[in-house]
N, C-alpha and C. Protein backbone atom coordinates (compact mmCIF):
# COMPACT_ATOMS: atom_id res chain seq x y z
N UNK A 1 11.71 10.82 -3.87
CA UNK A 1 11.67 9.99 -2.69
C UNK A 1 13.11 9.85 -2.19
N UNK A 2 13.31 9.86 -1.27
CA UNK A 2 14.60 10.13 -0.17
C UNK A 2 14.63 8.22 -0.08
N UNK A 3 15.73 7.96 -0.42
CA UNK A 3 16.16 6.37 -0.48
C UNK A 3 17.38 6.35 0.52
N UNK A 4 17.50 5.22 1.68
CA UNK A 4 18.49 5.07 2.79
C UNK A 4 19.98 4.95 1.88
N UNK A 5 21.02 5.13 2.60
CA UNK A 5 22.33 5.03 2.29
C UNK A 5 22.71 3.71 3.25
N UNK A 6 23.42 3.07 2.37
CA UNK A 6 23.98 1.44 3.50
C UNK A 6 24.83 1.89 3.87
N UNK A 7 25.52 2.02 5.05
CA UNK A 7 26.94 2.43 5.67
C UNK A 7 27.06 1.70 6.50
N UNK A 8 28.41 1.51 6.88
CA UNK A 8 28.89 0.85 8.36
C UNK A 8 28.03 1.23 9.19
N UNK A 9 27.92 2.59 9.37
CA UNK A 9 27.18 2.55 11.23
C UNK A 9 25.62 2.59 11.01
N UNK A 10 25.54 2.27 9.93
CA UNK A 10 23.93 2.51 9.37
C UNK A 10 22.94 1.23 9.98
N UNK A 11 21.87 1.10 9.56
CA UNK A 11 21.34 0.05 9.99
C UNK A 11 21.57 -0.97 8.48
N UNK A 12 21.72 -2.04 8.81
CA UNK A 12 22.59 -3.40 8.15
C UNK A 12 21.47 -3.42 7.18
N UNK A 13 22.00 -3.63 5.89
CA UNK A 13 21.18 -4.39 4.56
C UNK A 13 19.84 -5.20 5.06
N UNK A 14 20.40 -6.23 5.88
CA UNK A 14 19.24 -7.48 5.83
C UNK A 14 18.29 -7.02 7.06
N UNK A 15 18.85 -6.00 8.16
CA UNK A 15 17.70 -5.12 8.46
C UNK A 15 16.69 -4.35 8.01
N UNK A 16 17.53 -3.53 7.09
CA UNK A 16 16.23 -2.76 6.15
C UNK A 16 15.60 -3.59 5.96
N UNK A 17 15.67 -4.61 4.14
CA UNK A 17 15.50 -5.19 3.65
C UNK A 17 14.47 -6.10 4.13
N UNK A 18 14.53 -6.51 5.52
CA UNK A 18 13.20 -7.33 6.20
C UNK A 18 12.28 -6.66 6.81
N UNK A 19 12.56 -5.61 7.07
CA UNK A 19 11.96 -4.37 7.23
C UNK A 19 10.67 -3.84 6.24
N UNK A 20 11.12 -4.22 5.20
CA UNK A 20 10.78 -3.39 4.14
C UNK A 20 9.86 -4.21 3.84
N UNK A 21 10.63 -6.02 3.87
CA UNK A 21 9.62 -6.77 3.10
C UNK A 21 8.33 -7.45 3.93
N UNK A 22 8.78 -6.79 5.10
CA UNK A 22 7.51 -7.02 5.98
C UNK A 22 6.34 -5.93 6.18
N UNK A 23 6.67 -4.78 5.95
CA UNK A 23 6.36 -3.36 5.79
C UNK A 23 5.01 -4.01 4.41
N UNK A 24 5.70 -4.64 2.83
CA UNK A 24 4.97 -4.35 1.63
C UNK A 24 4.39 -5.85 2.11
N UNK A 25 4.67 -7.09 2.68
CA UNK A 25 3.25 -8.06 2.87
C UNK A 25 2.11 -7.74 3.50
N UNK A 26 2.68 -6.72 4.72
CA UNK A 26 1.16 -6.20 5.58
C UNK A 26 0.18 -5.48 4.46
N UNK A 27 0.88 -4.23 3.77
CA UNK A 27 0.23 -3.81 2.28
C UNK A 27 -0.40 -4.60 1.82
N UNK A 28 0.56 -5.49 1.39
CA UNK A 28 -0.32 -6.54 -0.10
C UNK A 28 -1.58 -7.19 0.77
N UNK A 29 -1.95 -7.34 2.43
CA UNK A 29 -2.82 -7.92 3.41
C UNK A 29 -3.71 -7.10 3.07
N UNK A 30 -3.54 -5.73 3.32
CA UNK A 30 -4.22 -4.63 3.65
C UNK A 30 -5.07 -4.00 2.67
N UNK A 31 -4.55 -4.05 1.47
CA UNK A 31 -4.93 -4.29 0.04
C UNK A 31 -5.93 -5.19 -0.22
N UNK A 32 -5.90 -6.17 0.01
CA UNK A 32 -6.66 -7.32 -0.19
C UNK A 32 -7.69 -7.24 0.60
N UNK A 33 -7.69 -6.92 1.97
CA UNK A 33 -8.89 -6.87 2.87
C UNK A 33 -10.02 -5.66 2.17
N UNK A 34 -9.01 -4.85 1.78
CA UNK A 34 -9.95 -3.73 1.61
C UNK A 34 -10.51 -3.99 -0.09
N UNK A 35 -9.69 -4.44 -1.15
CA UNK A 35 -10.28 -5.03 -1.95
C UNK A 35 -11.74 -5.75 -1.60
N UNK A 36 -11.38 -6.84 -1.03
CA UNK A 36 -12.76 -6.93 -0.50
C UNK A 36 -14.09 -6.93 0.27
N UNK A 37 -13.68 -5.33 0.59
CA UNK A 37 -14.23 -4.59 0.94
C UNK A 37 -15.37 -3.62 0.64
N UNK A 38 -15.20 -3.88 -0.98
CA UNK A 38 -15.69 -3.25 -1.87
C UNK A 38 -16.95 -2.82 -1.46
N UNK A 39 -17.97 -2.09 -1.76
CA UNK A 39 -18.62 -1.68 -1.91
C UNK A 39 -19.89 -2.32 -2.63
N UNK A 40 -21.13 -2.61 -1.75
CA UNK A 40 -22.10 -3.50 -2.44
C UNK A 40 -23.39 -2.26 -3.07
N UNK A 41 -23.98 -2.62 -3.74
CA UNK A 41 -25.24 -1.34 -4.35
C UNK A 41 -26.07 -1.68 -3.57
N UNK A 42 -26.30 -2.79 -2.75
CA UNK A 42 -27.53 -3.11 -1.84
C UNK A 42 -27.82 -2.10 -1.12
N UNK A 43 -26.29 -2.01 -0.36
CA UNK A 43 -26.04 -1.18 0.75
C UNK A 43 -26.05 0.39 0.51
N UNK A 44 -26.21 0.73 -0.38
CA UNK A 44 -26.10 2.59 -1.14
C UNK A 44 -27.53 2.95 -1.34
N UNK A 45 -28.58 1.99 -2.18
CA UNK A 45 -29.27 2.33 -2.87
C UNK A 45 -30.82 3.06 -1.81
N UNK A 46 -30.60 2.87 -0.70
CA UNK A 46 -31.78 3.30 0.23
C UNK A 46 -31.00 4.92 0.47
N UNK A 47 -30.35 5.24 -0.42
CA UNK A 47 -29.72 6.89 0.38
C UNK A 47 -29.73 7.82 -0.87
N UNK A 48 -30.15 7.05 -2.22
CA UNK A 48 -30.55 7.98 -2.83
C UNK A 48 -29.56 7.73 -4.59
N UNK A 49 -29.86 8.18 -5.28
CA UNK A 49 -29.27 8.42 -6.64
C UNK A 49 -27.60 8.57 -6.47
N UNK A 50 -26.67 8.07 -6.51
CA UNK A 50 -25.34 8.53 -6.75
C UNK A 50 -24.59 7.96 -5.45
N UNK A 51 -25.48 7.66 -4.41
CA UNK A 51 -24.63 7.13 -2.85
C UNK A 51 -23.84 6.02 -3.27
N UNK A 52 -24.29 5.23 -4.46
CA UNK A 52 -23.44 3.98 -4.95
C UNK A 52 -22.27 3.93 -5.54
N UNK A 53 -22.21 5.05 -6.87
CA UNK A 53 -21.23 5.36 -7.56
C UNK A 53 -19.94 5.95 -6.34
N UNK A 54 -20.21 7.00 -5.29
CA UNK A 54 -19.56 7.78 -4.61
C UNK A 54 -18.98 7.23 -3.88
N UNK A 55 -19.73 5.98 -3.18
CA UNK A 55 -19.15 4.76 -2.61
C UNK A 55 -17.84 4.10 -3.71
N UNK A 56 -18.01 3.78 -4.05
CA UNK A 56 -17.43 3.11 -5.23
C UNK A 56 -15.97 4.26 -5.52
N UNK A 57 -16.34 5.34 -6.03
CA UNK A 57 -15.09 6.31 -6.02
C UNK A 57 -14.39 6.30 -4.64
N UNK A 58 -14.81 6.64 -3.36
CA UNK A 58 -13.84 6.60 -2.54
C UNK A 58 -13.42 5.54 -2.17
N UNK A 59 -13.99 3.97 -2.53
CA UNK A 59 -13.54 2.58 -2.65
C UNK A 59 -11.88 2.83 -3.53
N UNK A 60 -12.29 3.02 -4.84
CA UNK A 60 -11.06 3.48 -5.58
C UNK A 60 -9.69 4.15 -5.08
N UNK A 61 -10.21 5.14 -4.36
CA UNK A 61 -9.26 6.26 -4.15
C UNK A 61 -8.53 5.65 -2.67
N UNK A 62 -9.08 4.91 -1.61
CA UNK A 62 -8.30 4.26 -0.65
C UNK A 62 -7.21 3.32 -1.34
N UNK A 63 -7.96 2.55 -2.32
CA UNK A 63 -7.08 1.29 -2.88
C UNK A 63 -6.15 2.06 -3.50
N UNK A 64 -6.25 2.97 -4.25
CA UNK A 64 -5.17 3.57 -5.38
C UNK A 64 -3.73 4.28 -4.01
N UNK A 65 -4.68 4.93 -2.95
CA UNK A 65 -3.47 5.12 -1.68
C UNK A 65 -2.58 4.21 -1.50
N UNK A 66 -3.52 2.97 -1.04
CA UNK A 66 -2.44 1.88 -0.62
C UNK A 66 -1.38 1.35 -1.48
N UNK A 67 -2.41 1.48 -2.32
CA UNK A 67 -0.69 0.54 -4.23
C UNK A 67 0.11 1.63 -4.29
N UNK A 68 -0.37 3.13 -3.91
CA UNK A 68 1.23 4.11 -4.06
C UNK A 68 1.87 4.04 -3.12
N UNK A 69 1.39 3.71 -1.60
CA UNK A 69 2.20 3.29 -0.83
C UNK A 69 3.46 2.03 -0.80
N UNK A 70 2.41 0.82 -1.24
CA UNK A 70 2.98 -0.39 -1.49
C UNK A 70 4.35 -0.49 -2.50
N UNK A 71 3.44 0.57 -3.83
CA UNK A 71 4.84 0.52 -4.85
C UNK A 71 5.93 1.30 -4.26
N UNK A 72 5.97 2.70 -3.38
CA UNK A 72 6.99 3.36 -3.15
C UNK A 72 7.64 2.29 -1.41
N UNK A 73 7.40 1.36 -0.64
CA UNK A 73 7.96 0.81 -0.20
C UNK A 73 8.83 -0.40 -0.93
N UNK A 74 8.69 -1.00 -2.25
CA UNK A 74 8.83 -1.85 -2.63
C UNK A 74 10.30 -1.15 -3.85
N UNK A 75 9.97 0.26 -4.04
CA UNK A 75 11.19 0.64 -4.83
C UNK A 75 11.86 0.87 -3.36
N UNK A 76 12.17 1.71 -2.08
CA UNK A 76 13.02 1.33 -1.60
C UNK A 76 13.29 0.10 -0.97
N UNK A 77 12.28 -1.00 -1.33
CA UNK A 77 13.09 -2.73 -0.74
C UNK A 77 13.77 -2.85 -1.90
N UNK A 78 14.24 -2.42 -3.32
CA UNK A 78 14.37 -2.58 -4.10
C UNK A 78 15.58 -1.92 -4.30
N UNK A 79 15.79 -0.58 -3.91
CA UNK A 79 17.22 -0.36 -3.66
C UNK A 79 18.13 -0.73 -2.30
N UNK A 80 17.28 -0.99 -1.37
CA UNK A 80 18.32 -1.58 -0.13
C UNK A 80 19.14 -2.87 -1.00
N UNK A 81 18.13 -3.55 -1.74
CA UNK A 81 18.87 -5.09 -2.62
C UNK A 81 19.70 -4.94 -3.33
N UNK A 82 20.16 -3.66 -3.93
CA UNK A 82 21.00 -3.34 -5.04
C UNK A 82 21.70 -2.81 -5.28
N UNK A 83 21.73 -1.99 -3.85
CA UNK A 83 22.67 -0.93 -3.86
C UNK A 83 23.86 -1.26 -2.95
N UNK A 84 25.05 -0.70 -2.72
CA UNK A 84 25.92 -0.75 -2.01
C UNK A 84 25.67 0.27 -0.47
């Protein structure tokens, strides 16, 4: 992952940095909505053997997107804080 450099003509620390940490609350929102979002068996079970489970896997596989998103915005809010 390609991490910003702080420089003079760069854009300022506490720019990124709010940037960033506004960037990973919409996530942690977005996360949560779709958490409960989940997937009910009510709603699967009129389509046949497996529509529930499959539901359920691509339930997984959105959420698991968003937390690799979330975690790789949160390591670079994490070096804008620490680095020079």
């Amino acid at each position: 992952m390609k991490l910003p450099t702080l420089h003079l003509t760069g854009t300022s620390r506490s720019t990124l940095a709010e940037g960033y940490e506004v960037a990973c609350n919409a996530l942690r929102d977005a996360l949560a909505a779709v958490q409960d979002a989940a997937p009910n068996t009510r709603d699967y079970y009129p389509q046949g053997e497996g529509a529930y489970t499959q539901a359920q896997t691509e339930h997984g596989t959105r959420i698991a997107r968003l937390t690799s998103v979330l975690f790789e915005l949160q390591q670079i809010q994490e070096h804008v804080a620490t680095h020079a």
